[in-house]
PDB file of N, CA and C in Angstrom:
ATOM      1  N   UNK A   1     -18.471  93.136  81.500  1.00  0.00           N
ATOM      2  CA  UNK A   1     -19.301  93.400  80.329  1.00  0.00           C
ATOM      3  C   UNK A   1     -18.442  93.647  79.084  1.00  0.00           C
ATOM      4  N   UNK A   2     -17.446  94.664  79.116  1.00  0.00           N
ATOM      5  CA  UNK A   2     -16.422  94.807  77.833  1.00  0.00           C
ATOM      6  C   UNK A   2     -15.897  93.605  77.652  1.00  0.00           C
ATOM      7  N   UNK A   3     -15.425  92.801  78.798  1.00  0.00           N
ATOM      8  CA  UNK A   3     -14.974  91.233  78.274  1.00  0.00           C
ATOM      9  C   UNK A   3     -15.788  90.264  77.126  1.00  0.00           C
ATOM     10  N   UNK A   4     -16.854  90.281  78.038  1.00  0.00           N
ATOM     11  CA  UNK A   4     -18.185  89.655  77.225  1.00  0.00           C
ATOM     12  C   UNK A   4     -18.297  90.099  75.221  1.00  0.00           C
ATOM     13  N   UNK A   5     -18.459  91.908  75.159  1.00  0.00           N
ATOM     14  CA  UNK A   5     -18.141  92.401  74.098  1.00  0.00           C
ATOM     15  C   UNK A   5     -17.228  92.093  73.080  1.00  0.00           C
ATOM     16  N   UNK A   6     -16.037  91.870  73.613  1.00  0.00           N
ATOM     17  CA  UNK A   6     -14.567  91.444  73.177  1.00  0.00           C
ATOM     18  C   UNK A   6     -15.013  90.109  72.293  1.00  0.00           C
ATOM     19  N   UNK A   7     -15.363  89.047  73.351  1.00  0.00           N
ATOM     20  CA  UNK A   7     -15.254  88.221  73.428  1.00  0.00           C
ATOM     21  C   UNK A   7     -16.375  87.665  72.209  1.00  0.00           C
ATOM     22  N   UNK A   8     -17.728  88.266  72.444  1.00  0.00           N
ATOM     23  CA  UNK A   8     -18.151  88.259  70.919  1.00  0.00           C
ATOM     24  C   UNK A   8     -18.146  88.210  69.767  1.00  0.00           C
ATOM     25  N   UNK A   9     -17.002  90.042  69.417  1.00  0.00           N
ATOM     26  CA  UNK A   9     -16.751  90.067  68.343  1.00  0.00           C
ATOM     27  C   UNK A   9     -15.689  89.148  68.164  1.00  0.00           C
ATOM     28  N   UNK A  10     -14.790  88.959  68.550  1.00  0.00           N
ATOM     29  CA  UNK A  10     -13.695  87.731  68.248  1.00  0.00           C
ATOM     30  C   UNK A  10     -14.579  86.246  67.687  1.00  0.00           C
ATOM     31  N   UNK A  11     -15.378  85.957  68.266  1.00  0.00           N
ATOM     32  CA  UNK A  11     -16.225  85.181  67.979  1.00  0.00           C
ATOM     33  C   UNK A  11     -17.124  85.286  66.343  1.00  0.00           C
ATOM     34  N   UNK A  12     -17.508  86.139  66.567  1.00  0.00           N
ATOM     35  CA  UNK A  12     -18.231  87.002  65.078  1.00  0.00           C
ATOM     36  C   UNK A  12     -16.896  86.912  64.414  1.00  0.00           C
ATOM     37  N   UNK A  13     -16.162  87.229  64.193  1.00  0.00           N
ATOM     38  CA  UNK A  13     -14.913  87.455  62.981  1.00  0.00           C
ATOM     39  C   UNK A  13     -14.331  86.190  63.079  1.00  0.00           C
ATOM     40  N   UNK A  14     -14.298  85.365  63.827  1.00  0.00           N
ATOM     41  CA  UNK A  14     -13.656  84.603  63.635  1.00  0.00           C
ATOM     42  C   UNK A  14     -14.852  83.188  62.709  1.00  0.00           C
ATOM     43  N   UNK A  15     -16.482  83.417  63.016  1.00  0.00           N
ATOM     44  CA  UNK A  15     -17.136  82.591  61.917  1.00  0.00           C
ATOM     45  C   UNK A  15     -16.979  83.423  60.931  1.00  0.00           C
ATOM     46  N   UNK A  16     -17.034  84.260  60.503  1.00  0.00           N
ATOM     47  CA  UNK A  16     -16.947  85.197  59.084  1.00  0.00           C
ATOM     48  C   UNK A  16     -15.685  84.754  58.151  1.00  0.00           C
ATOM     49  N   UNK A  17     -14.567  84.421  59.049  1.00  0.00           N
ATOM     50  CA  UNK A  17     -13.427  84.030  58.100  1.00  0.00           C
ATOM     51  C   UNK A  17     -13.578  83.184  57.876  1.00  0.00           C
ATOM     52  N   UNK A  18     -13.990  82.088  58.417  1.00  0.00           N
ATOM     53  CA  UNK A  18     -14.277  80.355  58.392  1.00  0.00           C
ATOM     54  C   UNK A  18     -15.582  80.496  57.526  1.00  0.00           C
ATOM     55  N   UNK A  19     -16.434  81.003  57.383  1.00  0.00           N
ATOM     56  CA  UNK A  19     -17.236  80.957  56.678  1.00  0.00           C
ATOM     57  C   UNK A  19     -16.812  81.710  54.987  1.00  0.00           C
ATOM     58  N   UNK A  20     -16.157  82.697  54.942  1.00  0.00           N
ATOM     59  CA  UNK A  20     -16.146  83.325  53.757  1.00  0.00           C
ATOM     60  C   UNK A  20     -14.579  82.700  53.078  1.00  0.00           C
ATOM     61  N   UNK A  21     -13.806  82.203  53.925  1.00  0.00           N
ATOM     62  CA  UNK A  21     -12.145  81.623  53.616  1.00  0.00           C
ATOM     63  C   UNK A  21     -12.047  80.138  53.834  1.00  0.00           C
ATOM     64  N   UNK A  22     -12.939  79.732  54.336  1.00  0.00           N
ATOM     65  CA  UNK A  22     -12.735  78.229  55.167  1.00  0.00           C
ATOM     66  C   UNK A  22     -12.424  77.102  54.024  1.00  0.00           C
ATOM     67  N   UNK A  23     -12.546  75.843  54.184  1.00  0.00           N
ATOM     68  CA  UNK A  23     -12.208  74.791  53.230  1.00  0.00           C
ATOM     69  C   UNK A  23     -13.389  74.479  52.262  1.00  0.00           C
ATOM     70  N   UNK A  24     -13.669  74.376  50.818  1.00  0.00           N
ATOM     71  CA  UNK A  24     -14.530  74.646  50.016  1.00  0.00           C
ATOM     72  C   UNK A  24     -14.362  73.055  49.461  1.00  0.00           C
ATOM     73  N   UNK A  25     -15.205  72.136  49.777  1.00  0.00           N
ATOM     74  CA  UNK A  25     -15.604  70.635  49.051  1.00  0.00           C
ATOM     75  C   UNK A  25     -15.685  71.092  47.401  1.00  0.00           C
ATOM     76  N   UNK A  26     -14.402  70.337  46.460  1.00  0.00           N
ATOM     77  CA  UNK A  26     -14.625  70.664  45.155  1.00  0.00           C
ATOM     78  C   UNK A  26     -15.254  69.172  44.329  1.00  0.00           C
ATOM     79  N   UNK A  27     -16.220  69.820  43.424  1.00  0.00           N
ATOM     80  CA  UNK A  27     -16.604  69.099  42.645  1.00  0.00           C
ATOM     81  C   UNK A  27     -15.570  69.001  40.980  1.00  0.00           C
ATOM     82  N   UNK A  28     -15.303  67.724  41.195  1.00  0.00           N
ATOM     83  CA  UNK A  28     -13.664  67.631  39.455  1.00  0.00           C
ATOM     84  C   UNK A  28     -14.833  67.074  38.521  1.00  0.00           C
ATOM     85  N   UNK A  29     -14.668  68.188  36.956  1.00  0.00           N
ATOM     86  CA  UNK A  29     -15.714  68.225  35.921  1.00  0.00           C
ATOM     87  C   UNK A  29     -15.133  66.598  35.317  1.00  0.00           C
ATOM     88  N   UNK A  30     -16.205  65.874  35.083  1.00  0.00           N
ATOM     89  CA  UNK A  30     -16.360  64.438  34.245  1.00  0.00           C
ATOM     90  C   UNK A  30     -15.650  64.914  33.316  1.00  0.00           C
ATOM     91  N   UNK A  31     -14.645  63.898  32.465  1.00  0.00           N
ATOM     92  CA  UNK A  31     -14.313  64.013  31.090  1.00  0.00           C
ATOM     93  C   UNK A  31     -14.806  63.086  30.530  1.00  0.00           C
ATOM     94  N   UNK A  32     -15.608  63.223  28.893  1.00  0.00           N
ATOM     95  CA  UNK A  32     -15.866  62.440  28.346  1.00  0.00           C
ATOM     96  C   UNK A  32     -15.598  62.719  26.723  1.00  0.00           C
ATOM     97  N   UNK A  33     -15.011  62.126  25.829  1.00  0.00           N
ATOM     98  CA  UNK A  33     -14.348  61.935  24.673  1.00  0.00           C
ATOM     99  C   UNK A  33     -14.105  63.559  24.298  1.00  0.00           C
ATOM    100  N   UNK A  34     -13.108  63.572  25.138  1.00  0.00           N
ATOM    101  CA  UNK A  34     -12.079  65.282  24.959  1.00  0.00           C
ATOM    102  C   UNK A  34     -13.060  66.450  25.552  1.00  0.00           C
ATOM    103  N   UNK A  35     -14.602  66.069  26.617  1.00  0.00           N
ATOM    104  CA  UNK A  35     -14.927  67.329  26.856  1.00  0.00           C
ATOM    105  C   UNK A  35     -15.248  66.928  27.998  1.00  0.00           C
ATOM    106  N   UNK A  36     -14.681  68.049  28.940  1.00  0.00           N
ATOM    107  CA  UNK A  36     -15.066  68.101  30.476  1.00  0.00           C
ATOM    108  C   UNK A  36     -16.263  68.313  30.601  1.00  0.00           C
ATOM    109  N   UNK A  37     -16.785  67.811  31.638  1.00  0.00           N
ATOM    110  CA  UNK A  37     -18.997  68.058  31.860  1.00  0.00           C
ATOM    111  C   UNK A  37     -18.715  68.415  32.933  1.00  0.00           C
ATOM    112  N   UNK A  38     -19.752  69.038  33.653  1.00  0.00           N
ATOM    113  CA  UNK A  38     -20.159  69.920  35.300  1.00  0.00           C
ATOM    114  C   UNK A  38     -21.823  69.862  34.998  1.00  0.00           C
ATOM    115  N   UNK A  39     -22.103  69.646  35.724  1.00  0.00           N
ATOM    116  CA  UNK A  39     -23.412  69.747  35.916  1.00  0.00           C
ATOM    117  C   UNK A  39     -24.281  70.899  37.503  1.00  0.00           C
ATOM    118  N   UNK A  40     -24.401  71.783  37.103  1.00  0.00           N
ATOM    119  CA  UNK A  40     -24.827  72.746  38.408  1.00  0.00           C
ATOM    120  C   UNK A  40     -26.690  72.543  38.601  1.00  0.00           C
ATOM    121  N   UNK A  41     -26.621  72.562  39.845  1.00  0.00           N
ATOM    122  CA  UNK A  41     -28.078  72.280  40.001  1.00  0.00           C
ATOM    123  C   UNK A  41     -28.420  73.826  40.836  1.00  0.00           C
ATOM    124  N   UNK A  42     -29.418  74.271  40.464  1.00  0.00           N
ATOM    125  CA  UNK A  42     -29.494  75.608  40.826  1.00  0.00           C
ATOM    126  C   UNK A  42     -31.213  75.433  41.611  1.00  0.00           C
ATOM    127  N   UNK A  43     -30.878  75.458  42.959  1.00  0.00           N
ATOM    128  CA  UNK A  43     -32.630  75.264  43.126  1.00  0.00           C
ATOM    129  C   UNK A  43     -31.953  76.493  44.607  1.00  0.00           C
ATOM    130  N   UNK A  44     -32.611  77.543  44.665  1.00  0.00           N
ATOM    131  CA  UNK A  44     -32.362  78.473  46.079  1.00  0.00           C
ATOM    132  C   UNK A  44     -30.533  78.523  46.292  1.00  0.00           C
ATOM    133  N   UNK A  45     -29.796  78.358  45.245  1.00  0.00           N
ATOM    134  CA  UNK A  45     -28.299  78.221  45.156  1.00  0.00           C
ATOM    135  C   UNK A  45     -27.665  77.526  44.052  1.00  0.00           C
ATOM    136  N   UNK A  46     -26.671  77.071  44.553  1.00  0.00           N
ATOM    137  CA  UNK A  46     -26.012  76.454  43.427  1.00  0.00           C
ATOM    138  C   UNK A  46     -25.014  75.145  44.078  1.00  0.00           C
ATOM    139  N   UNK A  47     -25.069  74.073  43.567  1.00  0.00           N
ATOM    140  CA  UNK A  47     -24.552  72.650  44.378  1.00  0.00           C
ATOM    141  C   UNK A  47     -24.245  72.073  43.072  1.00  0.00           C
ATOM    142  N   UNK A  48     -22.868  71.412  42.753  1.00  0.00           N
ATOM    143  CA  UNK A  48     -21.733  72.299  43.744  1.00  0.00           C
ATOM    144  C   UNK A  48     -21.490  74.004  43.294  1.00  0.00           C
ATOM    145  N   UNK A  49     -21.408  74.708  44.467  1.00  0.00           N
ATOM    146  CA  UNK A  49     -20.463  75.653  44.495  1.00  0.00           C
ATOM    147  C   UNK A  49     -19.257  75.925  44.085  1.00  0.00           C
ATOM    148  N   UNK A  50     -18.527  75.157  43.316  1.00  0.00           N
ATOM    149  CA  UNK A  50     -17.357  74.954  43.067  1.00  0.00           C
ATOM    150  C   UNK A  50     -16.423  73.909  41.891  1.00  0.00           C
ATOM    151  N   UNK A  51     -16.440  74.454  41.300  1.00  0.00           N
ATOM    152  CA  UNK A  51     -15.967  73.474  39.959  1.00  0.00           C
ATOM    153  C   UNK A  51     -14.441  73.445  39.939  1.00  0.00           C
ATOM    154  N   UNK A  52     -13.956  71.758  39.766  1.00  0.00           N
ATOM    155  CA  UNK A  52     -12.164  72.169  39.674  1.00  0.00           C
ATOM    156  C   UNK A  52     -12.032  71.238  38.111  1.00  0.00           C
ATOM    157  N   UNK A  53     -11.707  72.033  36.741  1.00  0.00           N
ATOM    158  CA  UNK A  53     -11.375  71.234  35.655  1.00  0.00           C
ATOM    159  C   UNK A  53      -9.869  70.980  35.809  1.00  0.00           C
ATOM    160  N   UNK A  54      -9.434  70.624  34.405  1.00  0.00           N
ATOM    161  CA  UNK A  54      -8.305  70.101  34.303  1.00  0.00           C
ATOM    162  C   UNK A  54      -7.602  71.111  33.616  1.00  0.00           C
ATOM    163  N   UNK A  55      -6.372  71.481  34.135  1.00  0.00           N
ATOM    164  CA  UNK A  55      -5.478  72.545  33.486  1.00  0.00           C
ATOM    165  C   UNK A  55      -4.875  71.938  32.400  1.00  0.00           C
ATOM    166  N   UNK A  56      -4.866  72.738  30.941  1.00  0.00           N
ATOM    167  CA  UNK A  56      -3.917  72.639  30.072  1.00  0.00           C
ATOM    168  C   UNK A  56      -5.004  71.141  29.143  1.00  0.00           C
ATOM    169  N   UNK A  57      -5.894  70.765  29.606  1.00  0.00           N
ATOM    170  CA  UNK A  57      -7.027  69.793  28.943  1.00  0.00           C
ATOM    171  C   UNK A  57      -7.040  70.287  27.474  1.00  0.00           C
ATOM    172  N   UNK A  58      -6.967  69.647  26.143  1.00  0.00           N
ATOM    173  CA  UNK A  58      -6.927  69.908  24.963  1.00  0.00           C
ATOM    174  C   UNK A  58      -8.336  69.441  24.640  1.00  0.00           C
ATOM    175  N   UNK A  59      -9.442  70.845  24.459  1.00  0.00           N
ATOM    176  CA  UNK A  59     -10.314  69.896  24.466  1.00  0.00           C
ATOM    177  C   UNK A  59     -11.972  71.375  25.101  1.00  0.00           C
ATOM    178  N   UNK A  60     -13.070  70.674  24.955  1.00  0.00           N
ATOM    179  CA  UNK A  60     -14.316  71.412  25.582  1.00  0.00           C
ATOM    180  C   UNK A  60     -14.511  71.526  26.943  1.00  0.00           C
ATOM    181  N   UNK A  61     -14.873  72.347  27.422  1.00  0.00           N
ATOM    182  CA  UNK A  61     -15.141  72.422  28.965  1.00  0.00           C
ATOM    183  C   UNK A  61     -17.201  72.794  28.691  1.00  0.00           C
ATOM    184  N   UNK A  62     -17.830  72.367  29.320  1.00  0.00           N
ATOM    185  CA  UNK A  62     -19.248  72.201  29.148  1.00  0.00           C
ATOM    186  C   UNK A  62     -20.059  72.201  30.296  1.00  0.00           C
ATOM    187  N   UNK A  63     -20.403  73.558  31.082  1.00  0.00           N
ATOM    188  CA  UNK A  63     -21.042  73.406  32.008  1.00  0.00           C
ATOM    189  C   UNK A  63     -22.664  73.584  31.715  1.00  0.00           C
ATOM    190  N   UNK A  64     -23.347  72.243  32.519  1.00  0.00           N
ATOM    191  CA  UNK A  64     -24.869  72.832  31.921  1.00  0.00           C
ATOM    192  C   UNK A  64     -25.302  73.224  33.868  1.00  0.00           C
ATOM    193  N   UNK A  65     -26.888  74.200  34.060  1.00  0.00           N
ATOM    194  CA  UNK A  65     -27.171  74.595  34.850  1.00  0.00           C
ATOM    195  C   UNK A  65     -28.800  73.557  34.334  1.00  0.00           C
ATOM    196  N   UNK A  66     -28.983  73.295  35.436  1.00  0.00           N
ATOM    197  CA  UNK A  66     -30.450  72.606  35.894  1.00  0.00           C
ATOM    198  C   UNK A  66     -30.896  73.355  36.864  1.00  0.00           C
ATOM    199  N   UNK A  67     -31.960  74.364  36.261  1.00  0.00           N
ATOM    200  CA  UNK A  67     -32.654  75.254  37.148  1.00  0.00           C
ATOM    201  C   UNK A  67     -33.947  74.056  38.222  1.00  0.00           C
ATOM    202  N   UNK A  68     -34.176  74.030  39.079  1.00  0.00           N
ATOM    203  CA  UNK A  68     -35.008  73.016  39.866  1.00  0.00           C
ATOM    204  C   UNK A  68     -35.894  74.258  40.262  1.00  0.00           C
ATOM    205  N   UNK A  69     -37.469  74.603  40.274  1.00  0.00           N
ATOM    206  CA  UNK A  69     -38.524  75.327  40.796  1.00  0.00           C
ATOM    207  C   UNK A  69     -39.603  74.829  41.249  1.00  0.00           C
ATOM    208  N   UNK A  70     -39.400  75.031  42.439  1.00  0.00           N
ATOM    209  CA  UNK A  70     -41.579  74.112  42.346  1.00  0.00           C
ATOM    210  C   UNK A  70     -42.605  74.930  41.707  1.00  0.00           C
ATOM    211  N   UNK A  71     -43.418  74.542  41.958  1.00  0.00           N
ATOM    212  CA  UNK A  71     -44.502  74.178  40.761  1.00  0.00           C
ATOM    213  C   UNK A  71     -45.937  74.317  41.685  1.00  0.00           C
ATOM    214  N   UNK A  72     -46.726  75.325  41.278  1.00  0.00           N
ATOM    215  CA  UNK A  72     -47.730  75.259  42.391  1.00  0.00           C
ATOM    216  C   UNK A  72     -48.671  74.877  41.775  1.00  0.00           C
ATOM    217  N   UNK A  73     -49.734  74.700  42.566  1.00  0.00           N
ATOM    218  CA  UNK A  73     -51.200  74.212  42.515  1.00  0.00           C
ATOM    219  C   UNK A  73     -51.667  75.047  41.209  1.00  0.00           C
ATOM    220  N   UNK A  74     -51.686  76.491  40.932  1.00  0.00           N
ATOM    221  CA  UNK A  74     -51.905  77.446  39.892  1.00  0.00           C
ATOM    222  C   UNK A  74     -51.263  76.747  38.414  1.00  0.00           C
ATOM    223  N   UNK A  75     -50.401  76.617  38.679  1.00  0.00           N
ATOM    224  CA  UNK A  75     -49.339  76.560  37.268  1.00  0.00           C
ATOM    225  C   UNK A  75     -49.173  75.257  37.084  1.00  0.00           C
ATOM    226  N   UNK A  76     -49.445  74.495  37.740  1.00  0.00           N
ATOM    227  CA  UNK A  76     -49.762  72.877  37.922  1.00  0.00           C
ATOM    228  C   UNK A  76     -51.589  72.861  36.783  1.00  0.00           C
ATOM    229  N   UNK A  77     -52.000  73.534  37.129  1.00  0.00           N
ATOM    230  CA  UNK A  77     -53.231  73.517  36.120  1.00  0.00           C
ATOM    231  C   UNK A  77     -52.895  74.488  34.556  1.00  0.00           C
ATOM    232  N   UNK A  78     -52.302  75.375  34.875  1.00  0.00           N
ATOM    233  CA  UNK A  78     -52.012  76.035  33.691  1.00  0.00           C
ATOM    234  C   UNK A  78     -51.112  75.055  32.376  1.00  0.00           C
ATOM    235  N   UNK A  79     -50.198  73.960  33.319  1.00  0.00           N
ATOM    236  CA  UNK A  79     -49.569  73.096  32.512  1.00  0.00           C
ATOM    237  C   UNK A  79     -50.173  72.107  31.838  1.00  0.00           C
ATOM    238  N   UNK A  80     -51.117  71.711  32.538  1.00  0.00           N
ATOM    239  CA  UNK A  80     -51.739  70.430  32.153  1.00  0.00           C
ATOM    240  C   UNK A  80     -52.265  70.319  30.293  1.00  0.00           C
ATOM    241  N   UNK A  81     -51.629  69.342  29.991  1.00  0.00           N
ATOM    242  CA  UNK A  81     -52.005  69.217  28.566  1.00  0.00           C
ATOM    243  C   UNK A  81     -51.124  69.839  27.678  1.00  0.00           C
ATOM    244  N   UNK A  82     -49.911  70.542  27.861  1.00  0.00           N
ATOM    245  CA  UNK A  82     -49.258  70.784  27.200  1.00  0.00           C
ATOM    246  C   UNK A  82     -47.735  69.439  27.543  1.00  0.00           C
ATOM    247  N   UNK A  83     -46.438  69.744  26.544  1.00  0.00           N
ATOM    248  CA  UNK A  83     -45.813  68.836  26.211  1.00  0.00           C
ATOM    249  C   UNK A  83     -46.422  67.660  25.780  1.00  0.00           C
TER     250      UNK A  83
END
């Protein structure tokens, strides 16, 4: 049974590091006429997680956030006719 225990938590700590230290997929910000772009999409998080610009770039760095929400049946009528 203490084996079993052991053997758990080693298990538990060992996803916790891989999860909180592990290898992070980077998203590299677009350059376009001297200004870096990122684009974050924020719907229940944020994708990407991770922005890599350019060091020493002479020039704008420009991150925009695109909030994404659904939209219910309620507020789906409350909208109607506006814009």
């Amino acid at each position: 049974m203490t084996v079993l225990v052991i053997l758990a938590a080693a298990a538990a700590s060992a996803f916790l590091l891989w999860f909180f230290f592990g290898p992070r997929r980077v998203h590299e910000a677009a350059v376009e006429a001297s200004v870096q772009r990122a684009t974050i999409v924020v719907a229940g998080g944020y994708t990407p997680n991770l922005i890599q610009a350019r060091q020493g770039f002479i020039g704008l760095g420009l991150i925009t956030f695109a909030r994404i929400m659904p939209i219910s049946a309620g507020m789906r009528a409350d909208l109607e006719g506006t814009v």
